[in-house]
Protein backbone atom coordinates (compact mmCIF):
# COMPACT_ATOMS: atom_id res chain seq x y z
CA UNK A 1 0.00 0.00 0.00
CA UNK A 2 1.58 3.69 -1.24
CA UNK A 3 2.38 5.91 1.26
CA UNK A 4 -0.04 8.27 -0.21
CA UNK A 5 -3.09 5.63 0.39
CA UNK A 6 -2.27 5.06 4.16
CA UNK A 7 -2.10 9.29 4.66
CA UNK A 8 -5.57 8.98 3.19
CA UNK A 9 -7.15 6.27 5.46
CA UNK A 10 -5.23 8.31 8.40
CA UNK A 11 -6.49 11.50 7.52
CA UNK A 12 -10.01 10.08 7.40
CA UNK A 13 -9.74 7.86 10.78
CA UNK A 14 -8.98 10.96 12.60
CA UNK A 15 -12.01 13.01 10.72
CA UNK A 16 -14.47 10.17 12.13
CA UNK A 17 -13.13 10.48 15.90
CA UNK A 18 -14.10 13.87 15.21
CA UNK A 19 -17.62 13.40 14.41
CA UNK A 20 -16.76 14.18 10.75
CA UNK A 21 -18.18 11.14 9.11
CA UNK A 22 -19.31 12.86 5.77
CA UNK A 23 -15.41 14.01 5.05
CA UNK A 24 -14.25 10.69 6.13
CA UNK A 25 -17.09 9.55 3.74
CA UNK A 26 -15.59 11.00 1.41
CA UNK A 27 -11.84 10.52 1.84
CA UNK A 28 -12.62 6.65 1.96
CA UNK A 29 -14.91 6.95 -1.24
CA UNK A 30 -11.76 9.06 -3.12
CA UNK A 31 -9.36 5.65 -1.91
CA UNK A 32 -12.19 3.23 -3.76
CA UNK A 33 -12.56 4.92 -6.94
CA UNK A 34 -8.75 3.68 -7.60
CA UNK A 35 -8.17 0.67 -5.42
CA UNK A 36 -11.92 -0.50 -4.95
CA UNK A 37 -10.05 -3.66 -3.16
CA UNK A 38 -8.99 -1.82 -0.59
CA UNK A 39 -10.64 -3.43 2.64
CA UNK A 40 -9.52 -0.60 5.31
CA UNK A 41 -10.86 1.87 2.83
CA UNK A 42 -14.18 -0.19 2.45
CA UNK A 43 -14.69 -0.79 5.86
CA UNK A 44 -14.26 3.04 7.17
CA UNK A 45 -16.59 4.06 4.23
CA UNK A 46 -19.03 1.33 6.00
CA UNK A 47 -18.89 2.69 8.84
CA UNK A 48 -18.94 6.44 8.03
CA UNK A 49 -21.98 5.37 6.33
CA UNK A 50 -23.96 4.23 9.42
CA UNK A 51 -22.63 6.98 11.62
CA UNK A 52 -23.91 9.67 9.42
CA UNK A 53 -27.09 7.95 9.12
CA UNK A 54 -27.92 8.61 12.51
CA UNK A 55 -25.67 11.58 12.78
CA UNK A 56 -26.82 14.32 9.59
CA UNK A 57 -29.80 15.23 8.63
CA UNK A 58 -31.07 12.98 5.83
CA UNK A 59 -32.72 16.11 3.71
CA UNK A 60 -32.64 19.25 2.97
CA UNK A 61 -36.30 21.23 3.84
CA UNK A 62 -39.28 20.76 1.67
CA UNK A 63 -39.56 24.05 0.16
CA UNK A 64 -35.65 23.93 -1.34
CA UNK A 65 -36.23 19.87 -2.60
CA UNK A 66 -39.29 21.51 -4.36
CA UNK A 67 -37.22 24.57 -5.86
CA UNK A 68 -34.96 21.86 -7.35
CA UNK A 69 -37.61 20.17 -8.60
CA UNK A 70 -39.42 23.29 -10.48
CA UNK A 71 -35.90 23.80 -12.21
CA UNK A 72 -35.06 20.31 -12.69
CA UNK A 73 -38.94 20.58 -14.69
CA UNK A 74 -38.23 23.71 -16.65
CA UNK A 75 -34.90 21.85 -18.21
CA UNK A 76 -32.55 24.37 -16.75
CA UNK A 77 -30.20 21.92 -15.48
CA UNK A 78 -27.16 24.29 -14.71
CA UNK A 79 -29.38 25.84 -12.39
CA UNK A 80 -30.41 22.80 -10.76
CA UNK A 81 -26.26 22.00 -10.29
CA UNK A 82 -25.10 25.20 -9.25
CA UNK A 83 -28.33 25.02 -6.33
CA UNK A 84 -27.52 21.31 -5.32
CA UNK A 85 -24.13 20.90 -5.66
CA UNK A 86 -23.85 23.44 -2.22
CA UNK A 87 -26.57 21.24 -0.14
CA UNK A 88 -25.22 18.13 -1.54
CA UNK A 89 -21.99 19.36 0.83
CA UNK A 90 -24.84 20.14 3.46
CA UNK A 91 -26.52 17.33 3.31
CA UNK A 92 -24.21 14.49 2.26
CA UNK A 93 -26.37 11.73 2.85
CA UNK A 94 -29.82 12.95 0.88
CA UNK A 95 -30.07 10.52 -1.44
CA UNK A 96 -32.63 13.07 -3.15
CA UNK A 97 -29.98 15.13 -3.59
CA UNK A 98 -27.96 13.01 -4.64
CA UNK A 99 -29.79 11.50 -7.81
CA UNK A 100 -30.87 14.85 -9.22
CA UNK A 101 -27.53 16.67 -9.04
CA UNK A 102 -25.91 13.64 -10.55
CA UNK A 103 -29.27 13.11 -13.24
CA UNK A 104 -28.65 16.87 -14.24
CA UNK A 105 -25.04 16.71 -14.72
CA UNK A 106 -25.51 14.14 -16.94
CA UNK A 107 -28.38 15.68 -18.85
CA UNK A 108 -25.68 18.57 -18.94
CA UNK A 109 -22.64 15.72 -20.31
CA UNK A 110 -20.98 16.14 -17.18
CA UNK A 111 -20.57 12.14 -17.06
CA UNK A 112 -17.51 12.02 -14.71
CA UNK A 113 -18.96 14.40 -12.08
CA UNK A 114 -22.73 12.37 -12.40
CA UNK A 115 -20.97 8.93 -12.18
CA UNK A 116 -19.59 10.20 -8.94
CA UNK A 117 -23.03 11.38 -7.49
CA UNK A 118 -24.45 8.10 -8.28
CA UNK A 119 -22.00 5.81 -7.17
CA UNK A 120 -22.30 7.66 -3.57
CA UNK A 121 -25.74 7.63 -4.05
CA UNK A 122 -25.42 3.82 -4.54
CA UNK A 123 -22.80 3.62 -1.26
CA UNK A 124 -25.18 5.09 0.73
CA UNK A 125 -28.12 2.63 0.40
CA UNK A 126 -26.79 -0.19 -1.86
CA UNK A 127 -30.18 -1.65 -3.34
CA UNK A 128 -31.29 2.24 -5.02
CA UNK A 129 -32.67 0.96 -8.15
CA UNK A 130 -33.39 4.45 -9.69
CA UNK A 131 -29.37 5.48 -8.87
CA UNK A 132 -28.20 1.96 -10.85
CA UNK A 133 -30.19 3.07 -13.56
CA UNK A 134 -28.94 6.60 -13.99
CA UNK A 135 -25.45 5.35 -13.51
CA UNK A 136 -25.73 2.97 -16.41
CA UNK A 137 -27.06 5.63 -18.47
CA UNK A 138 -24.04 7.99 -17.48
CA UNK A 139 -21.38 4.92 -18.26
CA UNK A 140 -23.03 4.02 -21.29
CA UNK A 141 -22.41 8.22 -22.23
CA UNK A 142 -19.42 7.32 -21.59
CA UNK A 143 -18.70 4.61 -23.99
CA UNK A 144 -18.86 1.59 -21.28
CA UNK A 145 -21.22 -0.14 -22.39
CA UNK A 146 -20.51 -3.06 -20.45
CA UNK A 147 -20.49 -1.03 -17.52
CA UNK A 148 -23.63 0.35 -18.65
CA UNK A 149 -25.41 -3.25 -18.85
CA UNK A 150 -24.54 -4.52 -15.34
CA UNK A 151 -25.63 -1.10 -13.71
CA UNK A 152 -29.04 -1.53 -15.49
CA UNK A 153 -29.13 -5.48 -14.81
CA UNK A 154 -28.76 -4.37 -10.84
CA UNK A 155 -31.05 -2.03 -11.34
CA UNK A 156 -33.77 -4.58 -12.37
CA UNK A 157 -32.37 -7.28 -9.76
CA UNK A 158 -33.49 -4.29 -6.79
CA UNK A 159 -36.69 -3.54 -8.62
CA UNK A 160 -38.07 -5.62 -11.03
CA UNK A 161 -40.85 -3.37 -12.26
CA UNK A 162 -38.37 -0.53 -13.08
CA UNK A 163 -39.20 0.69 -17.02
CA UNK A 164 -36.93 2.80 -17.40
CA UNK A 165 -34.30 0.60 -16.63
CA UNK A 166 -35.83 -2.11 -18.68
CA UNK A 167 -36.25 0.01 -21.55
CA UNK A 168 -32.39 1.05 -21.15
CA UNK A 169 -31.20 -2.26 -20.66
CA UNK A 170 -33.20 -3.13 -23.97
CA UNK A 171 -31.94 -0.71 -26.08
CA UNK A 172 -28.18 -0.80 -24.75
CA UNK A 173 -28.49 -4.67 -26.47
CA UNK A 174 -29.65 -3.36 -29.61
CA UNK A 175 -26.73 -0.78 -29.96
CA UNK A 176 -24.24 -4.20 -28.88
CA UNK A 177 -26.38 -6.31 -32.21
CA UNK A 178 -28.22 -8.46 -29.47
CA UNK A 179 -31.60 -8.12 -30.57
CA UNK A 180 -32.54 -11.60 -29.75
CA UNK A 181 -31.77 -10.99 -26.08
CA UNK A 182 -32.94 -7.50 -26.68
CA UNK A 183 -36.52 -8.69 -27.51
CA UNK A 184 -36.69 -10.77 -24.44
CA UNK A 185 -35.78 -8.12 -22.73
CA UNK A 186 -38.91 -5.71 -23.72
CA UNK A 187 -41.45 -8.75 -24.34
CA UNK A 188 -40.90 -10.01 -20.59
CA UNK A 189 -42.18 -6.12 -19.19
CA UNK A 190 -44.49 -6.43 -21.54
CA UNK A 191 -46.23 -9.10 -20.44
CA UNK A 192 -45.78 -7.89 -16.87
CA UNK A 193 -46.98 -5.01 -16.98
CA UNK A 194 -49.85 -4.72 -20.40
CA UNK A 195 -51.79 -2.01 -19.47
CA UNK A 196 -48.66 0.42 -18.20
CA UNK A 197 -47.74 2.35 -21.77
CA UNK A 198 -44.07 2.74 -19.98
CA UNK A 199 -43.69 -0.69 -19.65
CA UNK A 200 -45.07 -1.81 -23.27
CA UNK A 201 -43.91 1.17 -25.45
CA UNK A 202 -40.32 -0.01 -25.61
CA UNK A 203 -41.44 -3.48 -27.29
CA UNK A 204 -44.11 -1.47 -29.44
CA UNK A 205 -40.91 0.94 -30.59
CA UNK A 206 -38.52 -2.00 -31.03
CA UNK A 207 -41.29 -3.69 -33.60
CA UNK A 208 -41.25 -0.40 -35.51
CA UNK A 209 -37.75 -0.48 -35.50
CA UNK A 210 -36.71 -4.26 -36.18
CA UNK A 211 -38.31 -7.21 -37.70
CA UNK A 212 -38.03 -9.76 -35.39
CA UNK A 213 -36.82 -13.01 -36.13
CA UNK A 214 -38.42 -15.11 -38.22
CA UNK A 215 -37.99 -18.24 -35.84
CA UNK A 216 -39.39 -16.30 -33.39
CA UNK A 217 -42.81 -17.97 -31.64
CA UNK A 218 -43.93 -14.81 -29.20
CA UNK A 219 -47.39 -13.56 -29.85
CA UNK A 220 -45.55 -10.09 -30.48
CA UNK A 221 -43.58 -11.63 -33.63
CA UNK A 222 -46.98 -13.35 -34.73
CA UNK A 223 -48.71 -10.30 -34.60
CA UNK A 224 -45.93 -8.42 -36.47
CA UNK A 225 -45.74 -10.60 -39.52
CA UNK A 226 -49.37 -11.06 -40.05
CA UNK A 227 -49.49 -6.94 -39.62
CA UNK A 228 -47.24 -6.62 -42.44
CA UNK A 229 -49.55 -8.84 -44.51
CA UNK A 230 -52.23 -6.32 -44.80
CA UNK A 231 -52.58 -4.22 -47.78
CA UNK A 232 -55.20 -1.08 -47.94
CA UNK A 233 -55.50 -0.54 -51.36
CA UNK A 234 -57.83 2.02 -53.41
CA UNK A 235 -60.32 -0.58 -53.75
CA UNK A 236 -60.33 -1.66 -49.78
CA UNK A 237 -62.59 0.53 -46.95
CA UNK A 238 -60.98 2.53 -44.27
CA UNK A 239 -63.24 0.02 -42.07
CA UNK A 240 -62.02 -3.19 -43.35
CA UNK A 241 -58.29 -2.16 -43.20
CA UNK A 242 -58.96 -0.76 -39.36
CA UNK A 243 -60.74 -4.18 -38.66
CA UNK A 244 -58.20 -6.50 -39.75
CA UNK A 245 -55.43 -4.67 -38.03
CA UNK A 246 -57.78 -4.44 -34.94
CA UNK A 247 -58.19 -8.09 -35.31
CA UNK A 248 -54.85 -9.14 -35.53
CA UNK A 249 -53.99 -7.74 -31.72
CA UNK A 250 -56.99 -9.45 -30.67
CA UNK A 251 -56.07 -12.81 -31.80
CA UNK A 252 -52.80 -12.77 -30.01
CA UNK A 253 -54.31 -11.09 -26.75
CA UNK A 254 -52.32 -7.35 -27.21
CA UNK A 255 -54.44 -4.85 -25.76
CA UNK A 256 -51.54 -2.38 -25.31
CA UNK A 257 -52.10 1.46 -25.13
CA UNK A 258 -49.58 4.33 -26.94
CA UNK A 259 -49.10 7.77 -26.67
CA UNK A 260 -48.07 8.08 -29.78
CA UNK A 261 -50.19 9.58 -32.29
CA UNK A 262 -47.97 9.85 -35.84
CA UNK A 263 -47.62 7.08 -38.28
CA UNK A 264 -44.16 7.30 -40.64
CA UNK A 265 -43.90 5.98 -44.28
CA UNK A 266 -40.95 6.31 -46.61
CA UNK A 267 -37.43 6.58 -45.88
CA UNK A 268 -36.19 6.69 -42.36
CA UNK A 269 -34.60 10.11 -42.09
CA UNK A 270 -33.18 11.25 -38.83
CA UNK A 271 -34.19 14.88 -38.53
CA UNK A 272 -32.63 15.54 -35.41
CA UNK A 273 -35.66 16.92 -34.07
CA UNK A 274 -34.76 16.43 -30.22
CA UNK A 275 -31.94 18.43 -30.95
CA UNK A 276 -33.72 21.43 -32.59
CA UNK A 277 -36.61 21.11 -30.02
CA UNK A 278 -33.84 21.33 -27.37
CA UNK A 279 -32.22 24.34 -28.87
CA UNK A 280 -35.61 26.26 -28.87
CA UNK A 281 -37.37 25.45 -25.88
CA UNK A 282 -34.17 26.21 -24.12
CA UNK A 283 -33.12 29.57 -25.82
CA UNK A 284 -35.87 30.51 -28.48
CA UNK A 285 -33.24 29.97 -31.09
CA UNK A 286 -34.51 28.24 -34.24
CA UNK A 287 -31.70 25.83 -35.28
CA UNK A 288 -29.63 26.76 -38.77
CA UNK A 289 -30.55 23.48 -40.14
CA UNK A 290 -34.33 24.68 -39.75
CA UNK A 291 -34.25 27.41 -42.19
CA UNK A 292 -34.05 25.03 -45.04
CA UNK A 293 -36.73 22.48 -43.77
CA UNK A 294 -39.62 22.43 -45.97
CA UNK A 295 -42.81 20.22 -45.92
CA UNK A 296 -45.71 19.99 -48.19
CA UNK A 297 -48.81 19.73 -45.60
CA UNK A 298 -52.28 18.22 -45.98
CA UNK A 299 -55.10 18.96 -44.06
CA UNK A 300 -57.58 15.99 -44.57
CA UNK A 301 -61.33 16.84 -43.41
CA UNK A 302 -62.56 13.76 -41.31
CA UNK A 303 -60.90 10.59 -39.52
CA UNK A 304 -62.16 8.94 -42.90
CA UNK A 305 -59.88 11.04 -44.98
CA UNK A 306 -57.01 10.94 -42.60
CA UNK A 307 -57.33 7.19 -43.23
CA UNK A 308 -57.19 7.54 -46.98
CA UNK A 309 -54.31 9.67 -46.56
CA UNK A 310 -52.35 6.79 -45.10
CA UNK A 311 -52.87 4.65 -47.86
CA UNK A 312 -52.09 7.34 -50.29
CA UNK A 313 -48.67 7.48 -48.49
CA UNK A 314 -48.32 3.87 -47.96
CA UNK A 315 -48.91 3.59 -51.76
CA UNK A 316 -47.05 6.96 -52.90
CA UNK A 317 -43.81 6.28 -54.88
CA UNK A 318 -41.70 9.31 -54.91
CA UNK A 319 -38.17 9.41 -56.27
CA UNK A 320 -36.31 10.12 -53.46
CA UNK A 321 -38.88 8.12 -50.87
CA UNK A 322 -39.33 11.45 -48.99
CA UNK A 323 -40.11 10.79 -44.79
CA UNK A 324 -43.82 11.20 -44.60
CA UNK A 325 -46.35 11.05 -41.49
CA UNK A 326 -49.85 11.11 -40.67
CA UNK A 327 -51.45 12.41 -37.06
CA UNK A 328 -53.68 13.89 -34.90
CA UNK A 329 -52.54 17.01 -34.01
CA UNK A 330 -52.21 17.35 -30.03
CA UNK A 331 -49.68 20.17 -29.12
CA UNK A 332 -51.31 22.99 -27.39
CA UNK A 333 -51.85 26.00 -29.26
CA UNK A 334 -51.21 24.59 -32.57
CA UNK A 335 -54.60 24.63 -34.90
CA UNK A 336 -55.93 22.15 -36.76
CA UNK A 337 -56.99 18.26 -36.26
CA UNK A 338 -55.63 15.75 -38.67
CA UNK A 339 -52.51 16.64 -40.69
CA UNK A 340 -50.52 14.72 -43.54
CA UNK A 341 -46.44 16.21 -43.63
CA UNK A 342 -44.34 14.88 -46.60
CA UNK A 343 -40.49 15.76 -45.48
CA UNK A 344 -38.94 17.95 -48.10
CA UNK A 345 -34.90 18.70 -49.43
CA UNK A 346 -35.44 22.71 -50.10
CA UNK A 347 -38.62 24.37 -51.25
CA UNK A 348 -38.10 23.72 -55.07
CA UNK A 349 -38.76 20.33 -53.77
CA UNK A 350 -41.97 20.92 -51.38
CA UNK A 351 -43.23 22.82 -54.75
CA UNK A 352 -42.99 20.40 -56.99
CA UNK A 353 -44.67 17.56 -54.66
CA UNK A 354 -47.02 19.87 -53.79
CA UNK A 355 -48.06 19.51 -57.43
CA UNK A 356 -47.58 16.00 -57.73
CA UNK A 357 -49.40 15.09 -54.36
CA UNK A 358 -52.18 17.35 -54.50
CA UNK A 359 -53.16 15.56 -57.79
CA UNK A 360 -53.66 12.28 -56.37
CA UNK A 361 -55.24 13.46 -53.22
CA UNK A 362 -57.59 15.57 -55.85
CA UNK A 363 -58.99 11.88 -57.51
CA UNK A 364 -59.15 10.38 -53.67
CA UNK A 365 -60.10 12.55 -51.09
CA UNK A 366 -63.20 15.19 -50.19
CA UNK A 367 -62.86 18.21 -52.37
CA UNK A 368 -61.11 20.71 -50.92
CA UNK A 369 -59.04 18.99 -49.07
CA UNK A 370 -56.19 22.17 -48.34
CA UNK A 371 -52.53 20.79 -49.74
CA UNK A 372 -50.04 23.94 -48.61
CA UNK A 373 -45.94 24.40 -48.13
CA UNK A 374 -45.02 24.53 -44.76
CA UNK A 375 -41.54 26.00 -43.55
CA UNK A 376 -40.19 24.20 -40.51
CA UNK A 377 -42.04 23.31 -37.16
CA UNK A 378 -45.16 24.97 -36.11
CA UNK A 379 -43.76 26.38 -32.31
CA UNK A 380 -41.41 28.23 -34.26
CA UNK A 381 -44.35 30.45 -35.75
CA UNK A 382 -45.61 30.86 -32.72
CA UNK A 383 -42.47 33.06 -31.29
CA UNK A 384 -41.76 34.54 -34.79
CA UNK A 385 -44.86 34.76 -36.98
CA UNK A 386 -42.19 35.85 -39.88
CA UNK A 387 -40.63 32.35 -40.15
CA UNK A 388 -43.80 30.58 -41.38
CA UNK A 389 -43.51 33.58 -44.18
CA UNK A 390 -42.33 31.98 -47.95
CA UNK A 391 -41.22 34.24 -50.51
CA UNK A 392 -41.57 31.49 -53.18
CA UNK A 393 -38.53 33.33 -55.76
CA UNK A 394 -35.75 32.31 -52.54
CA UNK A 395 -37.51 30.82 -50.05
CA UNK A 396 -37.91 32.12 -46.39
CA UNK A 397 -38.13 35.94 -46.05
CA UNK A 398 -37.08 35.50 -41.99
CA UNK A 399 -33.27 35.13 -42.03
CA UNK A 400 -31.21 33.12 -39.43
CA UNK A 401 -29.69 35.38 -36.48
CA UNK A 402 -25.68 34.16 -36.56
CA UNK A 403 -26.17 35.04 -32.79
CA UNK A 404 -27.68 31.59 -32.01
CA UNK A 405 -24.73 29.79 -33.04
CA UNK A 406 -23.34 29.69 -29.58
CA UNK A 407 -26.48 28.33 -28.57
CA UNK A 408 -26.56 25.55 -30.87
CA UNK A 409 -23.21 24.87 -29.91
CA UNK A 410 -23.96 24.61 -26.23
CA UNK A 411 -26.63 22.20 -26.88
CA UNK A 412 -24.44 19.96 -28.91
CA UNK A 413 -21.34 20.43 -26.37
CA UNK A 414 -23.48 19.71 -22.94
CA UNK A 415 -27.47 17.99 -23.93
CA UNK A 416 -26.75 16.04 -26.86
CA UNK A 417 -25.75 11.92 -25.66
CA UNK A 418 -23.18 10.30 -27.27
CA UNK A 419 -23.79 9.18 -31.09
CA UNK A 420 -23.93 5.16 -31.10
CA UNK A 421 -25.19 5.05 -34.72
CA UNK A 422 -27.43 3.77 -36.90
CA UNK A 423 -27.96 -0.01 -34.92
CA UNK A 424 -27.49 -3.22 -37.52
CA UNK A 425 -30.87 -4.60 -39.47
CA UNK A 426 -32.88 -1.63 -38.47
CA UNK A 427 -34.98 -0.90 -41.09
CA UNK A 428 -34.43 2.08 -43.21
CA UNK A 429 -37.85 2.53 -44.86
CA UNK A 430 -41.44 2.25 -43.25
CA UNK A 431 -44.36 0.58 -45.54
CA UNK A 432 -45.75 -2.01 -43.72
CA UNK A 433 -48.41 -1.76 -41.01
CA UNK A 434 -47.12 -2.38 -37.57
CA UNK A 435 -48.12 -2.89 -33.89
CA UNK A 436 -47.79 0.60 -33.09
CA UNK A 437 -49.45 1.59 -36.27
CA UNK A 438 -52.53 -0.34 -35.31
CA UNK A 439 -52.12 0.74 -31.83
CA UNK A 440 -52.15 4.63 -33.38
CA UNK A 441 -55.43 4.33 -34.91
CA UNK A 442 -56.86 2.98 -32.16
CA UNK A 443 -56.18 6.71 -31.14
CA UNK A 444 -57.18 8.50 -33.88
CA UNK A 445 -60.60 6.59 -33.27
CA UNK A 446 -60.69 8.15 -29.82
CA UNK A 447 -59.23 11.48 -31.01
CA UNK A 448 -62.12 11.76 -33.42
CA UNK A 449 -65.19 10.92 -31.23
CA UNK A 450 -63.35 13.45 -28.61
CA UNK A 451 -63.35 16.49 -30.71
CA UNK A 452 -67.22 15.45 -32.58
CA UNK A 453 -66.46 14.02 -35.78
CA UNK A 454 -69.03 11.59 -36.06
CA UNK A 455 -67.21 9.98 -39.41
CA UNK A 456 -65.66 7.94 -37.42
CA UNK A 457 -68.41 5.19 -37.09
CA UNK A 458 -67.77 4.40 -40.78
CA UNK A 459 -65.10 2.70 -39.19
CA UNK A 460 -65.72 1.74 -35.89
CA UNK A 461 -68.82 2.70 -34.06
CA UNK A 462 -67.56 2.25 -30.67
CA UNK A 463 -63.64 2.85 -30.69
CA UNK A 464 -61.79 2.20 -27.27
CA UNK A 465 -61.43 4.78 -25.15
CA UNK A 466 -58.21 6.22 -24.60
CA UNK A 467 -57.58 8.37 -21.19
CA UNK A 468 -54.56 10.04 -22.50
CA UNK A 469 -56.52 11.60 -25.58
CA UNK A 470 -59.48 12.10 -23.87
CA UNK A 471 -57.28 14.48 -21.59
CA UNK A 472 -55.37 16.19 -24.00
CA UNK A 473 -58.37 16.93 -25.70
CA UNK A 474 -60.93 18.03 -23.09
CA UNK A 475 -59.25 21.45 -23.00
CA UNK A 476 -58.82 21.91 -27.21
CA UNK A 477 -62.03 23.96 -27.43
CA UNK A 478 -59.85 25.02 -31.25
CA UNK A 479 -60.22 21.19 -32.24
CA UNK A 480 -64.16 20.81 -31.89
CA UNK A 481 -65.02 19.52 -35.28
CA UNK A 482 -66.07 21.72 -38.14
CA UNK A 483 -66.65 20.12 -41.51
């Protein structure tokens, strides 16, 4: 043992005699982190432990655990450091504390510094499932994926019914290629938990994601392959398509629930959209890549037509295979009901499909069915009217501000996660229905009979009620139904 190790454990002996057991906490924690064999250092960190259980304090008050929480909520996670890292020093032992100082680190990429908070966390009371979790998400940041695996494995060992560590421990095995072991992972919460969305949503993703394996026997696979079987063409009924979908979950017992309320066809294209959001909600800085993000938006009159929409898309063959969605719109503040977005390169682009498009939806859908260019995201609008504003000669009149570079840079530099890439046999085009698709319209259904469009019992007279719409909808008085 170096000399420098045994000034260490002596330095921290004599802070315990002194009552200090949080610095001798820590002085015995700092001997771990390199030589976590060390049994002097182990047992003083032990003990330290229990004597400032009964010696500190466990929390701070109420009213500055609540402040933390407000800021942690607004997403201004320097704020929540700079106000916890002080009563973290305080309060040593809060296990609170603890967690969200080392959760907003990390949301900030300061992995070392929120691997540190959690692993005391974890000294402190061994079995915290939530402080395994975070951990694992902080090593796998981090590039330890391993690491990352075992942390979420504990995680589940303390507390079984523990999504989010589920979920992570999932998806960590798709980034390693282990899908097989992936798909066990999500199907087993599944199936313990089918009427919790946080505990089936993972699966429902993954099957959007991944085709499982053809030898596969779980009802989940079934349902998949017979899913991607169907085939709504011109001649086929919004009802019949619905029904057999419908029917398909039935037959292998999946009565799941989603948020989720867009369904994709065409190319996967990753818009970064979680970045942009980020970057606006934050600062009110619309992202550079923005400016040149174009979409040719249809506004389809009833549920009926939404439907038709989505086989128009399923069925549309465009040269470049643009990214394409249907939905029910449910952001606050936002007009309208039921929206089709194709994803454009530039507005030459968005022109010329608006053309294209708006001659097949002519033939299929209700006359006067509204087919418009759209520049970027609607909450952008909202802040600065002039951005939705398209000066068709060289596109957007509003110009970007160079200002919000350093924005966009602070984003990338401190909320973005590491980059893992694009994960082996995902697929890279959507055409097929799937078990979130179904799941979707099983939404929509509800959506429709929320907000009074009674066109939806030409597909279902008596869709299942979904809570989550329901809610988001009681308040929309600007999504009552007007035909």
């Amino acid at each position: 043992m170096s000399q420098f190790v045994q000034q260490i454990l002596h330095k921290a002996k004599n802070r315990a005699k002194c009552g200090e057991y949080s610095q001798a906490f820590d002085l015995y924690y700092s001997i771990l982190q390199k030589f976590p064999a060390n049994k002097r250092a182990l047992a003083g960190l032990n003990a330290s432990r229990v004597k400032m259980n009964k010696a500190n304090t466990i929390d701070p008050p109420t009213k500055q655990i609540n402040e933390l929480i407000t800021l942690y909520g607004l997403g201004d996670m320097q704020a929540v450091v700079d106000a916890a890292t002080p009563l973290a020093r305080q309060y040593p032992n809060a296990l609170f504390l603890l967690n969200i100082l080392g959760s907003a680190n990390a949301a900030m990429q300061y992995l070392q510094p929120a691997v540190d908070n959690f692993r005391k966390a974890i000294a402190i009371k061994p079995d915290y499932a939530e402080a395994h979790n975070n951990l694992g998400n902080a090593l796998k940041d981090q590039g330890k994926i391993e690491q990352a695996i075992t942390c979420y494995r504990d995680a589940l060992c303390f507390n079984p019914d523990l999504a989010a560590a589920s979920k992570n421990l999932g998806n960590t095995m798709v980034i390693r290629g282990q899908h097989i072991e992936a798909l066990e992972v999500f199907e087993r919460t599944a199936n313990r938990h089918p009427a919790s969305v946080a505990h089936t949503q993972p699966l429902v993703d993954y099957l959007n994601d991944f085709s499982p394996p053809e030898y596969s026997e779980s009802r989940f696979a079934k349902a998949s392959g017979a899913l991607a079987d169907i085939s709504f063409d011109v001649s086929g009924s919004a009802k019949n398509f619905y029904c057999k979908s419908i029917g398909i979950l039935r037959k292998q017992d999946i009565d799941f629930f989603t948020h989720e309320s867009q369904i994709f066809r065409g190319r996967s294209t990753e818009l970064d959209c979680d970045r942009h959001k980020k970057i606006f909600d934050r600062f009110t800085a619309i992202p550079e890549f923005c400016f040149g993000c174009y979409k040719v938006q249809i506004a389809p009159k009833t549920i009926v037509d939404l439907f038709g929409l989505l086989r128009i898309f399923t069925e549309l063959r465009l040269p470049a295979n643009n990214t394409r969605k249907c939905m029910v719109e449910l952001r606050p503040g936002i007009p309208g009901s039921y929206k089709g977005l194709i994803y454009c390169d530039g507005l030459q682009e968005a022109q010329h499909l608006q053309v294209l498009v708006g001659e097949i939806i002519a033939e299929q859908l209700q006359l006067g069915t509204i087919i418009s260019v759209k520049h970027g995201c609607s909450e952008f609008e909202q802040s600065f009217p002039d951005y939705g504003t398209i000066i068709h000669s060289d596109g957007a009149e509003f110009k970007y501000d160079p200002a919000w570079k350093k924005h966009e840079r602070f984003v990338d530099e401190h909320l973005i996660p590491l980059d893992y890439g694009t994960s082996p046999n995902r697929n890279t085009e959507s055409h097929c229905v799937s078990i979130g698709d179904a799941l979707i319209m099983k939404n929509w259904l509800a959506y429709a009979k929320c907000i009074g469009d009674e066109s939806y019992r030409e597909i279902d007279v008596d869709p299942q009620k979904s809570d989550y719409i329901t809610d988001i909808c009681a308040n929309a008085s600007n999504r009552v139904f007007k035909l």
